[in-house]
Structure formats: structure tokens, C-alpha cells
Protein backbone atom coordinates (compact mmCIF):
# COMPACT_ATOMS: atom_id res chain seq x y z
CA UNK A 1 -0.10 -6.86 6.77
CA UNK A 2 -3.79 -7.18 6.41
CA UNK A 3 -5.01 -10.58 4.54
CA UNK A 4 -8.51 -10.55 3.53
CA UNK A 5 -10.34 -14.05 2.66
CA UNK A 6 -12.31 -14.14 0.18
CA UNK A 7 -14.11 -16.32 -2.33
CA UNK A 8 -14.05 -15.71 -6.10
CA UNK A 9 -17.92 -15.42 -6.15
CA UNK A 10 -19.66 -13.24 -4.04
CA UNK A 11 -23.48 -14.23 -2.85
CA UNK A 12 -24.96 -11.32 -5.41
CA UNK A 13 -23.13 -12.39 -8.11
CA UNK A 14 -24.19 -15.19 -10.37
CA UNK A 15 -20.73 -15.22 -12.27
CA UNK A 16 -17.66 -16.02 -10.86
CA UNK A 17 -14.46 -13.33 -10.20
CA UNK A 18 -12.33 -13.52 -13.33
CA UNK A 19 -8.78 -14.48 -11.96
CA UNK A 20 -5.53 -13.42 -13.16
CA UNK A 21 -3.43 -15.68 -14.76
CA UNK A 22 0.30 -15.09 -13.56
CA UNK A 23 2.88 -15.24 -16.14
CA UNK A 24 6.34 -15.81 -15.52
CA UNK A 25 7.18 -12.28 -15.84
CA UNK A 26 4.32 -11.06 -12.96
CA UNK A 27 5.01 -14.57 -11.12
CA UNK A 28 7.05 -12.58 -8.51
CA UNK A 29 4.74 -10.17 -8.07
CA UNK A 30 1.50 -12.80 -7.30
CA UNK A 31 4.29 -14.77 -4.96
CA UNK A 32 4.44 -10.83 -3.16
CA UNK A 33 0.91 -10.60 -2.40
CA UNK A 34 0.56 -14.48 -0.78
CA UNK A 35 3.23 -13.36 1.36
CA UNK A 36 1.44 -10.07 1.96
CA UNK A 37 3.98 -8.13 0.28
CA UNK A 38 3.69 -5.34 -2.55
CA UNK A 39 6.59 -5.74 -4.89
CA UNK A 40 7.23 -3.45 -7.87
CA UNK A 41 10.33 -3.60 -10.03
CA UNK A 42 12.97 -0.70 -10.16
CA UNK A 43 15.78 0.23 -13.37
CA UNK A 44 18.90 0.22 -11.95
CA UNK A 45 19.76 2.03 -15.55
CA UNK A 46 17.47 5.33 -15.07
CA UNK A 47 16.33 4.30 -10.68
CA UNK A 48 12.44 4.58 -12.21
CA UNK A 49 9.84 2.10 -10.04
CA UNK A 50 7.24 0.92 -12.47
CA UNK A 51 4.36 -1.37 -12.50
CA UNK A 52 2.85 -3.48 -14.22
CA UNK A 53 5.92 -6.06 -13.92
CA UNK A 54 7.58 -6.33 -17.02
CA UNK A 55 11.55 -7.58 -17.94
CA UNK A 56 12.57 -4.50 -19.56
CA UNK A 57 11.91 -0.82 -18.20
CA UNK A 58 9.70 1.27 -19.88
CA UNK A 59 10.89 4.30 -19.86
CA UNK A 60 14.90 3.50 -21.05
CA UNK A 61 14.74 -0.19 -22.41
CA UNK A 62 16.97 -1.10 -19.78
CA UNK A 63 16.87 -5.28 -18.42
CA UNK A 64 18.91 -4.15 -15.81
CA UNK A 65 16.02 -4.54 -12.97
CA UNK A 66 15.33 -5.56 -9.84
CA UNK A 67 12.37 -6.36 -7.62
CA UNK A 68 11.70 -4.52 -4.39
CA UNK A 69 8.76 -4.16 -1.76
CA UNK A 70 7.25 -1.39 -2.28
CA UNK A 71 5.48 0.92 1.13
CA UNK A 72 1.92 0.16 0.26
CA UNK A 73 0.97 3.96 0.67
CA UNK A 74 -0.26 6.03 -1.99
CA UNK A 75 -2.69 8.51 -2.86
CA UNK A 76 -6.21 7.80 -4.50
CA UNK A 77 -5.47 9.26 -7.93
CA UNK A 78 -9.04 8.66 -9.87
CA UNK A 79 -11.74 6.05 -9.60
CA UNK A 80 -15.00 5.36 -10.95
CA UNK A 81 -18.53 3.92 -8.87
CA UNK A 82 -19.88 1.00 -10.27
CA UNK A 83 -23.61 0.98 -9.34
CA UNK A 84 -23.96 -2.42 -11.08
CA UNK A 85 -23.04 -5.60 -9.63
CA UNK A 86 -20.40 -7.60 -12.01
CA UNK A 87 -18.92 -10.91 -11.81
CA UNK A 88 -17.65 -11.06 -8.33
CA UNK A 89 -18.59 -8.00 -6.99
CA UNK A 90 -20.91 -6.72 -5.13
CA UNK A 91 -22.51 -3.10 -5.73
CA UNK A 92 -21.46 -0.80 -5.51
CA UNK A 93 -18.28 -1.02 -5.86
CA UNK A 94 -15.33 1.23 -6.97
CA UNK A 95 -12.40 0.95 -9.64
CA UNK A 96 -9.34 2.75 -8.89
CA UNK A 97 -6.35 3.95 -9.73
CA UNK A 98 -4.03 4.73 -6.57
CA UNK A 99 -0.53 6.47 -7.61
CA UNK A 100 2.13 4.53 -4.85
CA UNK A 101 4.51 6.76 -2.84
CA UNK A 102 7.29 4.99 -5.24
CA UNK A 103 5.38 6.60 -8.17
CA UNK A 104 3.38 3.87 -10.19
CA UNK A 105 0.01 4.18 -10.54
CA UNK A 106 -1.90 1.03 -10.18
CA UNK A 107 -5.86 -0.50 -11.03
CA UNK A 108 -7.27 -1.69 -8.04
CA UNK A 109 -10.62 -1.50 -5.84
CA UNK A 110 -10.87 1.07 -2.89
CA UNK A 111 -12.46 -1.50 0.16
CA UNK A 112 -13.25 -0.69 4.04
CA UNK A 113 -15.55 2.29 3.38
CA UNK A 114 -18.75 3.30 1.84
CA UNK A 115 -18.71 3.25 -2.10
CA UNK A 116 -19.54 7.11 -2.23
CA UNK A 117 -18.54 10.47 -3.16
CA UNK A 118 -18.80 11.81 -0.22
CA UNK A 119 -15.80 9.28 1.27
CA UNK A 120 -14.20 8.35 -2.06
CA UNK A 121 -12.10 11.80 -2.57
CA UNK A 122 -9.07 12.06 -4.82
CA UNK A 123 -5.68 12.88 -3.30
CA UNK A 124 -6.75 10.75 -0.08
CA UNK A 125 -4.28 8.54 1.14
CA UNK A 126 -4.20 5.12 1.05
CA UNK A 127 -2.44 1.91 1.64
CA UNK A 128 -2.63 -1.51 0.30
CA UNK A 129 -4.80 -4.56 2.37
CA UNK A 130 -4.55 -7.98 0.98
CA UNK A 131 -7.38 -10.30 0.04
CA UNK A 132 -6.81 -13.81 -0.72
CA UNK A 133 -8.91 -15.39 -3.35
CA UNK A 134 -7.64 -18.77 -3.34
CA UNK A 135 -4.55 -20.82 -2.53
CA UNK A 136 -2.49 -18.62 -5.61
CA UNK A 137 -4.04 -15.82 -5.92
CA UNK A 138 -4.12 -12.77 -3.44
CA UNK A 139 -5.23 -9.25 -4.05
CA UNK A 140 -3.50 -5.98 -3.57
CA UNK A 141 -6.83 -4.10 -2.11
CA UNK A 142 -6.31 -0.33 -1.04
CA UNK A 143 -8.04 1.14 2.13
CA UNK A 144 -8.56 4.78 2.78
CA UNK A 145 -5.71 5.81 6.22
CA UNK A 146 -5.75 8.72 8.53
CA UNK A 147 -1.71 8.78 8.00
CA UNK A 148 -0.61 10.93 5.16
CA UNK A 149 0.95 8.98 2.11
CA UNK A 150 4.22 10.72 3.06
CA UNK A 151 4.51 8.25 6.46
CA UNK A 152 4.28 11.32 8.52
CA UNK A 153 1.82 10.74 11.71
């Protein structure tokens, strides 16, 4: 586990980091990433992962779900360059979407590498780093790896 610290305003940025709000149905998800822990729920009705946390599944309508840790490995699946700094970040910086080994796709920033297309490249893999913002909240962050998504070395 990699924890990042951080501080909801960067030096750049003359607007704080808009924080999320957890909700008691994505309060065991936050709780995950303080521990430095990815956790994604699974049907036990149709065995799909999915994220974002919800208390039904969304592909049968099943409640029947549980909560599991999820590898932290995935593949970059598309992302954008912001050449703008925003409220918190710095630029520039990307928005991604990274598709977990479970199968979820997730939002999230690619960090730990330049912001450019020449290192930004879809398919690569990835796996999650953690960057705490403040006491509650922490950050699922994805980094680029030299180990394929699949966990082989």
C-alpha cells in the first residue's frame, strides 16, 4: 500500500479540492481507502463486481451484496489532459477512467508520470496508490506498473 499526503489545495491553485461527501451507502468504501484498501461490492445473485457503491446491483436488482477488496490492477481505459489548472490541481493533469481487473471501470487521476501522450497510453496497466487528503478522506490514485494487469511478472 502506497499512502500519498496531500493537502486539499495545491500551491497553483487559488481554490480549494472539492471533497467528496461520503454517504452511508459509499461510507465503506471511503473507510477502504484510509485503510489503504480498494473495496468494490459484488452480487452474490448474478457474481457481477460493480462500482460506484450502491445497495442494490445494477445489472439484476439484486440487495444480495457484499463488499470485497478489490486487486488494485487495471488497465488505463481512456483519459483526457487537462492543460488548465482547476481547483486543486496542478497542470497538467489527467482524468481517467481505469477498467479494474474485477471489471469496473472507475474516474480517477493517472499520478507518478509525466501528464503526456507520449506516457499516458490506453491499455497500460495500472494499479491503485493512495493519497490522503485529510483525516476522512483518502484517494484511490492510479500509477502506471511494469507488471501486466493480469499479475503475471
Amino acid at each position: 500500500m502506497v499512502v500519498r499526503k496531500s493537502h486539499p489545495m495545491t500551491d497553483s491553485s487559488p481554490r480549494p479540492r472539492r471533497m467528496p461527501k461520503p454517504t452511508p451507502e459509499t461510507q465503506h468504501f471511503w473507510d477502504g481507502t484510509r485503510e489503504g484498501e480498494l473495496r468494490l461490492q459484488r452480487c452474490d445473485a448474478c457474481s457481477g463486481a460493480y462500482f460506484p457503491p450502491r445497495p442494490f446491483c445494477p445489472a439484476c436488482g439484486s440487495r444480495d451484496v457484499r463488499i470485497e477488496v478489490a486487486s488494485g490492477r487495471g488497465l488505463l481505459h481512456a483519459f483526457v489532459i487537462n492543460q488548465r489548472p482547476g481547483p486543486g490541481f496542478d497542470a497538467p493533469h489527467s482524468v481517467a477512467v481505469v477498467e479494474l481487473e474485477e471489471g469496473p471501470r472507475m474516474m480517477t487521476n493517472i499520478v507518478e508520470c509525466e501528464q503526456s501522450l507520449d506516457d499516458l497510453v490506453i491499455d497500460m496497466p495500472v494499479e491503485v496508490v493512495f493519497e490522503q487528503l485529510d483525516d476522512d478522506i483518502t484517494l484511490p490514485l492510479f500509477r502506471p506498473t511494469t507488471k501486466p494487469a493480469g499479475g503475471a511478472s
